[in-house]
Protein backbone atom coordinates (compact mmCIF):
# COMPACT_ATOMS: atom_id res chain seq x y z
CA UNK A 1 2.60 -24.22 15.33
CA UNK A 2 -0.80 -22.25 14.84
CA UNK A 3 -0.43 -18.84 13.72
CA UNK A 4 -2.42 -16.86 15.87
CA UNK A 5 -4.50 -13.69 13.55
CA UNK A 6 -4.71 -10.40 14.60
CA UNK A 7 -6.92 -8.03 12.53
CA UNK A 8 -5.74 -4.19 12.64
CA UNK A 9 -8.68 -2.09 12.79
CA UNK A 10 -7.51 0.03 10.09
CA UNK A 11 -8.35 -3.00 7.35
CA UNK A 12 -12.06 -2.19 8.15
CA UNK A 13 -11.53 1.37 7.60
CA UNK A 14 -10.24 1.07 4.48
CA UNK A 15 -12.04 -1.34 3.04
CA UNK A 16 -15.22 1.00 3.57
CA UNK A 17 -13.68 3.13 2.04
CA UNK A 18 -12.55 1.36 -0.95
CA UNK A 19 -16.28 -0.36 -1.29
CA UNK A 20 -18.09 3.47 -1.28
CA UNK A 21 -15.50 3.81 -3.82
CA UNK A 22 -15.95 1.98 -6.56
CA UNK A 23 -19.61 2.62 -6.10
CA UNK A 24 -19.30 5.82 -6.94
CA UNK A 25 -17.16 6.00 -9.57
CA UNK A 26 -17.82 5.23 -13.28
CA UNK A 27 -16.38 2.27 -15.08
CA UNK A 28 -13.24 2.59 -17.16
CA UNK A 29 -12.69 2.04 -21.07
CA UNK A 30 -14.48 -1.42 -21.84
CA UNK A 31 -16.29 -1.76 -18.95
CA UNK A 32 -12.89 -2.42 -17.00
CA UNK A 33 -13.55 -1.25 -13.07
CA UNK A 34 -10.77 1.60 -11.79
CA UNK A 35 -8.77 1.14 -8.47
CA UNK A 36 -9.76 2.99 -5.60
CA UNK A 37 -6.61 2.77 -3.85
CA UNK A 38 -2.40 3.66 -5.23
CA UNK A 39 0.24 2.91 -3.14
CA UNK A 40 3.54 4.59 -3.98
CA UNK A 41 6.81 4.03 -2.48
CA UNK A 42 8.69 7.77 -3.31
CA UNK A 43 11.44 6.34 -2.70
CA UNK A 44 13.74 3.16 -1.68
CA UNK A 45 14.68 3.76 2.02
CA UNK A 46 13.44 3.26 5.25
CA UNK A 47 15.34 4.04 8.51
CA UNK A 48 14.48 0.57 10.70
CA UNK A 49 15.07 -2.70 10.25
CA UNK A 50 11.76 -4.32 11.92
CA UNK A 51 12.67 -8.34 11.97
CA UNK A 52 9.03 -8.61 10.56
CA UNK A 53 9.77 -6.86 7.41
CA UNK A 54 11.84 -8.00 4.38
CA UNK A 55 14.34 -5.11 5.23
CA UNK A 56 15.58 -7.00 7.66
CA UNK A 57 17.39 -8.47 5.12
CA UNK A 58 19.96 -5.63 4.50
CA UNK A 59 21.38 -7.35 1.50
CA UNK A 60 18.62 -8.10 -0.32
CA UNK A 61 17.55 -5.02 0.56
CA UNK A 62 19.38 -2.18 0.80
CA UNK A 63 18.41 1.38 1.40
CA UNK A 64 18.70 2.93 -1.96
CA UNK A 65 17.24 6.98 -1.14
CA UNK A 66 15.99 8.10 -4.67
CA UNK A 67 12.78 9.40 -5.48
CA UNK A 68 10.77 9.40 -8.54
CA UNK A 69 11.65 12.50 -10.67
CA UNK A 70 8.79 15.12 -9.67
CA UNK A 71 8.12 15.78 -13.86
CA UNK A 72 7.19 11.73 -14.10
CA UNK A 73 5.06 12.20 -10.58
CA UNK A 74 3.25 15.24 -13.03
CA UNK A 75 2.51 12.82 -15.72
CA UNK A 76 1.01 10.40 -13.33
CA UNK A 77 -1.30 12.70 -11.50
CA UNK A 78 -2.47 14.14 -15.27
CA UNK A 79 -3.00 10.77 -16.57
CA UNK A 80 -5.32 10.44 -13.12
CA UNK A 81 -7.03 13.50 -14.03
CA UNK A 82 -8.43 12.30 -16.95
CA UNK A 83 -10.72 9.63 -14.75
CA UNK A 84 -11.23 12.50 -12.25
CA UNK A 85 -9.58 10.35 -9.32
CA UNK A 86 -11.30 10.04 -6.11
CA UNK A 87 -9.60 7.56 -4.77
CA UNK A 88 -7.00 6.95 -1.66
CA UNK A 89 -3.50 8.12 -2.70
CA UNK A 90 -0.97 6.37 -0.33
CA UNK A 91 3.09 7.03 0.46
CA UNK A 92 4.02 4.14 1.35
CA UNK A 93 5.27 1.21 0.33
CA UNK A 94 8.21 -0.25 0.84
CA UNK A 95 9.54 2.75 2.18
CA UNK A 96 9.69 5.76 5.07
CA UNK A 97 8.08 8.42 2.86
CA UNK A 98 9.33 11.12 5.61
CA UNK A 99 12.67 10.66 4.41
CA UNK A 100 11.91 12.61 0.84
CA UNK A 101 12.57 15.86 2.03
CA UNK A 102 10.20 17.89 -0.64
CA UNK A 103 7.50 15.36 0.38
CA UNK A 104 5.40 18.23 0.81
CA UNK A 105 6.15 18.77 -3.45
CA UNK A 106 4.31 15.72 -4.39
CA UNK A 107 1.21 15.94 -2.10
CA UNK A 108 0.60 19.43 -3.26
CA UNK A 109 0.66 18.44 -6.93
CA UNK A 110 -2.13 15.60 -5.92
CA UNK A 111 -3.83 18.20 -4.15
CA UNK A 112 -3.81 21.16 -7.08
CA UNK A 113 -5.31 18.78 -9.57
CA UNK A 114 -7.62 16.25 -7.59
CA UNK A 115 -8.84 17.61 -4.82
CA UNK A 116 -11.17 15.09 -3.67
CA UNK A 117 -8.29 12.80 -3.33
CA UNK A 118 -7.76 11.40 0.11
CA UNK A 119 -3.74 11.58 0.71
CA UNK A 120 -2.60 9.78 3.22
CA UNK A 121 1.24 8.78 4.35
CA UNK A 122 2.32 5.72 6.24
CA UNK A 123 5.76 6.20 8.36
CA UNK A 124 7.64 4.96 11.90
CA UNK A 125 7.19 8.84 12.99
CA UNK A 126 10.78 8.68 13.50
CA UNK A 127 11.87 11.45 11.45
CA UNK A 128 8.79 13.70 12.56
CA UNK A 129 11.18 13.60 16.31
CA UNK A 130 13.88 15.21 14.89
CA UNK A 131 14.70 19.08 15.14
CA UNK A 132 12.48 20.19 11.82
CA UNK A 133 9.83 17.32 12.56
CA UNK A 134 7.12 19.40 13.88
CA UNK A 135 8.16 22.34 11.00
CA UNK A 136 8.06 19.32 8.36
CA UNK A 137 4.25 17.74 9.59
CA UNK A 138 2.87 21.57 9.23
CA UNK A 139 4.00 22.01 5.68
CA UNK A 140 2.46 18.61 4.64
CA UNK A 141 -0.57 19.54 6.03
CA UNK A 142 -0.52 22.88 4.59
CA UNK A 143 0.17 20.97 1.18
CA UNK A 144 -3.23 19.32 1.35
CA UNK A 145 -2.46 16.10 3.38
CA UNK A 146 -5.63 14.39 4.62
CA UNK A 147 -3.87 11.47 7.43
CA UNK A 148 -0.46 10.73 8.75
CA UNK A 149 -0.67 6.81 10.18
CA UNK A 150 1.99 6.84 12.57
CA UNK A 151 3.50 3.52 13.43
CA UNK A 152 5.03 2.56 16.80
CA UNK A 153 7.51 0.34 17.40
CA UNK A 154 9.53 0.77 20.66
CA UNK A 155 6.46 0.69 22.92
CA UNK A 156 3.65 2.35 24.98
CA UNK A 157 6.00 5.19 26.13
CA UNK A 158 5.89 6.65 22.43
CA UNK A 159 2.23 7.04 22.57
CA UNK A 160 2.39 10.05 24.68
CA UNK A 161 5.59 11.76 22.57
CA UNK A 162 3.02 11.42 19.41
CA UNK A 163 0.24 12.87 21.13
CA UNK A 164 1.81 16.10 22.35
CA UNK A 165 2.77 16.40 19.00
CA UNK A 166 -1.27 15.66 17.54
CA UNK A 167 -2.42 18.17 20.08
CA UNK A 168 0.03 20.64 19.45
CA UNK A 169 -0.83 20.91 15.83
CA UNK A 170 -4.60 20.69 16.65
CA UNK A 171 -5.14 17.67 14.68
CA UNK A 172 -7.87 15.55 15.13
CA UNK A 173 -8.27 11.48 15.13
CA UNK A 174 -8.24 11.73 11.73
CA UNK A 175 -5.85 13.10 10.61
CA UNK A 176 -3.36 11.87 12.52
CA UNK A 177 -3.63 8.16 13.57
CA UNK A 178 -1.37 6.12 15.99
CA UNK A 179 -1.02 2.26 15.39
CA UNK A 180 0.49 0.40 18.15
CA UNK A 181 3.18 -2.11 16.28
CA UNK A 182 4.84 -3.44 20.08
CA UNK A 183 2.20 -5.54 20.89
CA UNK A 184 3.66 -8.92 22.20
CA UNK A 185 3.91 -11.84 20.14
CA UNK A 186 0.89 -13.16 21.08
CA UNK A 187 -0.82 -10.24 18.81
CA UNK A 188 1.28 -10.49 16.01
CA UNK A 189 3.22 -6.94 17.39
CA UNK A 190 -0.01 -5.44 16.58
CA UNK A 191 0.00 -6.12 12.74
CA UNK A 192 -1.88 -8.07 10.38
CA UNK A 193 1.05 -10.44 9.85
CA UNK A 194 1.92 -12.05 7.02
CA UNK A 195 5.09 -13.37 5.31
CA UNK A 196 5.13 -10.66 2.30
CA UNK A 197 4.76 -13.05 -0.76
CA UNK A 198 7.90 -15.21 0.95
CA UNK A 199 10.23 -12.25 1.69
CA UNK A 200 9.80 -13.11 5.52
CA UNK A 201 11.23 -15.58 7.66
CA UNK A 202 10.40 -15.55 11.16
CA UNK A 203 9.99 -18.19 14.04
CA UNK A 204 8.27 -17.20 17.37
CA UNK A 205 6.46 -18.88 20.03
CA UNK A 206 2.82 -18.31 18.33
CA UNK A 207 3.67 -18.50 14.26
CA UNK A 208 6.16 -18.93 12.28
CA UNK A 209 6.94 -16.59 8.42
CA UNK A 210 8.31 -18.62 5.69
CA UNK A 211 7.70 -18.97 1.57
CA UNK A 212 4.68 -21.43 1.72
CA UNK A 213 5.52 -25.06 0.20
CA UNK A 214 2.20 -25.05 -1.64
CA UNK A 215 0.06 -22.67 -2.90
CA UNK A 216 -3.18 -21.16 -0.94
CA UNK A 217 -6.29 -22.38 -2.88
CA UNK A 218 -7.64 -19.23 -2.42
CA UNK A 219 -8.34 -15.85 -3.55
CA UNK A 220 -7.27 -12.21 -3.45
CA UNK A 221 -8.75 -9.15 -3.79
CA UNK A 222 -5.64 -7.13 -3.69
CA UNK A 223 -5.01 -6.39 -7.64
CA UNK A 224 -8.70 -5.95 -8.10
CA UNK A 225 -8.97 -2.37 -5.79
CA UNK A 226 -5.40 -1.39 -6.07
CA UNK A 227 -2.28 -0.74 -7.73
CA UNK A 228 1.42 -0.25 -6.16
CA UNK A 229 3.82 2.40 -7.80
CA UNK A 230 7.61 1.76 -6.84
CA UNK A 231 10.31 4.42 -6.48
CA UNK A 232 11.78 3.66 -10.33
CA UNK A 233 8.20 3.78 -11.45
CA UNK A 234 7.44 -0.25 -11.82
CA UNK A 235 3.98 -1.00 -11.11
CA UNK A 236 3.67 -3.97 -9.07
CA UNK A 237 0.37 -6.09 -9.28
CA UNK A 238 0.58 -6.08 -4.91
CA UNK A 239 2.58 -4.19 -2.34
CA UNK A 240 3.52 -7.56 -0.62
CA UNK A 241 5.69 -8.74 -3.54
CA UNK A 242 8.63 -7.11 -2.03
CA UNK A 243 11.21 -9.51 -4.17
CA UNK A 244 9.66 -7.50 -7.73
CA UNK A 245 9.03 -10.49 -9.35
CA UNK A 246 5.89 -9.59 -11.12
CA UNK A 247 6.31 -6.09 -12.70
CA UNK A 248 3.48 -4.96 -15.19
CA UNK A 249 4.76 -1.79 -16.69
CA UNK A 250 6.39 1.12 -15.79
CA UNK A 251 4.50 4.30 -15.86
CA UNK A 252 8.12 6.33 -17.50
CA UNK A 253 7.01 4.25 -20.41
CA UNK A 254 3.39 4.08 -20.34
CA UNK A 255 0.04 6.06 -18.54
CA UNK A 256 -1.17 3.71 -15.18
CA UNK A 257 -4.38 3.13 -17.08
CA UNK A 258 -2.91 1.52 -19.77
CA UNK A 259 -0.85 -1.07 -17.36
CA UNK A 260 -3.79 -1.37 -15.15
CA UNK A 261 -6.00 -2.20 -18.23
CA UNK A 262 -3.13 -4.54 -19.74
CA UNK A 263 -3.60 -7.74 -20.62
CA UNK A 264 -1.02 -9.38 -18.41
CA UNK A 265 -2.60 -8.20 -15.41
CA UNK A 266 -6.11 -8.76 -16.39
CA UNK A 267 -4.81 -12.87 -16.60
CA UNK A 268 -3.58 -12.56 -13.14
CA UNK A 269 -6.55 -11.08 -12.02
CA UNK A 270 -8.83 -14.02 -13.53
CA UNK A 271 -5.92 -16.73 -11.93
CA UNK A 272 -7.04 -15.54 -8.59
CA UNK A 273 -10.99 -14.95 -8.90
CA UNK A 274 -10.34 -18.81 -9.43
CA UNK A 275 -8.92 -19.44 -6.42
CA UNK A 276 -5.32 -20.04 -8.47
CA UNK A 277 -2.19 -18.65 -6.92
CA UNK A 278 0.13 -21.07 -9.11
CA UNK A 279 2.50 -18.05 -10.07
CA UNK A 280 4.93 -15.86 -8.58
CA UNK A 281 4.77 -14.43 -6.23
CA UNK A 282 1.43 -15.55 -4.97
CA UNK A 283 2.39 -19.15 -5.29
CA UNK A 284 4.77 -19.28 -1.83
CA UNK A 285 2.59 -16.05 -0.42
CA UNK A 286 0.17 -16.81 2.77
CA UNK A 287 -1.40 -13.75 2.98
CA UNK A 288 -5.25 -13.28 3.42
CA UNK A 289 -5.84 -10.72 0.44
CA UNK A 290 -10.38 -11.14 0.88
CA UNK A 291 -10.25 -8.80 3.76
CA UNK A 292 -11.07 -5.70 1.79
CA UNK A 293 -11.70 -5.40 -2.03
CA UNK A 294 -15.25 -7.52 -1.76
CA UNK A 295 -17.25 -4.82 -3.99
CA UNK A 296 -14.14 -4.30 -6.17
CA UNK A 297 -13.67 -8.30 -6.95
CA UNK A 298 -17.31 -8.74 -7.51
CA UNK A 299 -17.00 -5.82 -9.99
CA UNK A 300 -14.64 -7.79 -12.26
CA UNK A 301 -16.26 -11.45 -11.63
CA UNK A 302 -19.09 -9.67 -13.87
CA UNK A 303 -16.66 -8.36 -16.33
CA UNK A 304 -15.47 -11.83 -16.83
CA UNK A 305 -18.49 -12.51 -17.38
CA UNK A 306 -19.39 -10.44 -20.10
CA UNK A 307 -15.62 -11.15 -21.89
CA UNK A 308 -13.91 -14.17 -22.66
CA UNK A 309 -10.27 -14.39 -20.74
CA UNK A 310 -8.44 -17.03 -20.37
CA UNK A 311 -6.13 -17.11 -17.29
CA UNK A 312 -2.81 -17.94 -19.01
């Protein structure tokens, strides 16, 4: 059974972005280049169970709706501060960041202290229907959000619901995007499909989602350009290893530059500039992580260069 691709144009999008990026920026302590992009799942809910997604699974995955304590999000934007971060700042996740109701809390503290960072949120929408919704989209704009990417699911008859609401609020293209996730099967329901580092299983007439039997010999840019923050405050190395297995720190413990700098990571990052996924969770994970992140993982192929690791 071929899997048939489908590329969302929203990967190009960001990966210009992420390329300008870290061509702008200066390199960290030791010639170590920054990420241009952190992910952070507020908090460990999400409304839907898409059969594409590891919440399918509700037992594996249960909805768990606790956010990381606003005093530990300070720390984190502070210790971003002190590299004047430009970057993309992303809720999102393995979560529906609408359902934190003092969203608007979080973005603002981004906002008051980096103000050149692009905020963006990834949700269903769902919430954003409700009685408040409209009420709840003006305050996060008003607290400095840059985009809302709006994901449908049901089909083409939510694309005009979503668009009253973008004109009524006057928003432009950019600031409030609509991705169309009901495509038939044939288009991978409009995604960029993959099976999440093994956490999906799914059979249908054009591919099929399970753990991979051998590793990809193959690289991935994803730890190279950017970091994921979960709920509890584990930093993950990707935001497709849904199962946790590879936590690097936790930033209640320690500042994000210090994990992102650690050694631990830096040997996964020189695994996969090798073309080795031989670890968890890469090892059963199919997905293709070169589509964005070029500049980024040509950034740290030199630093490799100039310092001995060894990918242990």
């Amino acid at each position: 059974m071929k899997k048939k691709l489908f590329t969302d144009k929203n990967i190009s999008r960001l990966g210009n972005f992420v390329d300008r990026h870290i061509l702008s920026v200066p390199l960290l302590k030791n010639g170590i280049p920054p990420f241009s992009s952190v992910e952070f799942s507020i908090n460990g809910a999400c409304n839907r169970r898409c059969h594409f997604c590891p919440r399918v699974n509700k037992k594996d995955y249960p909805n768990i709706l606790e956010n990381l304590d606003i005093g530990a999000f300070k720390n984190l934007i502070n210790d971003l501060v002190t590299i004047n971060y430009t970057g993309r700042f992303a809720f999102s996740g393995f979560c529906e960041p609408l359902l934190t109701k003092n969203l608007h809390e979080y973005i603002s503290e981004i906002k008051v202290h980096l103000p050149k960072t692009i905020v963006e949120i990834v949700s269903n929408g769902d919430v954003l229907l409700s009685k408040n919704g409209e009420k709840m989209l003006t305050k996060l704009y008003d607290s400095g959000l840059d985009t809302i990417r709006v994901s449908l699911y049901d089909g083409p008859h939510q694309i005009k619901i979503f668009k009253k609401l973008k004109h009524k609020l006057s928003l432009n293209d950019k600031q409030f995007m609509i991705r169309e996730r009901f495509l038939d099967q044939d288009k991978s329901f409009g995604l960029t499909i993959s099976n999440r580092a093994g956490s999906v299983r799914l059979k249908t007439d054009y591919f099929e989602l399970k753990p991979l039997k051998e590793p990809l010999k193959k690289s991935c840019h994803y730890p190279f350009y950017k970091v994921l923050i979960d709920h509890d405050g584990t930093v993950l190395m990707c935001s497709n290893d849904w199962k946790k297995e590879k936590p690097l720190g936790n930033i209640l413990n320690e500042s994000l530059l210090k994990i992102w700098s650690n050694s631990e990571f830096i040997k996964v990052r020189k695994k996969l500039s090798q073309k080795d996924r031989c670890h968890n969770p890469c090892n059963v994970c199919d997905v293709n992580g070169t589509l964005n992140g070029k500049v980024s993982f040509e950034y740290w192929i030199k630093y490799f260069s100039n310092n001995k690791i060894i990918a242990g």
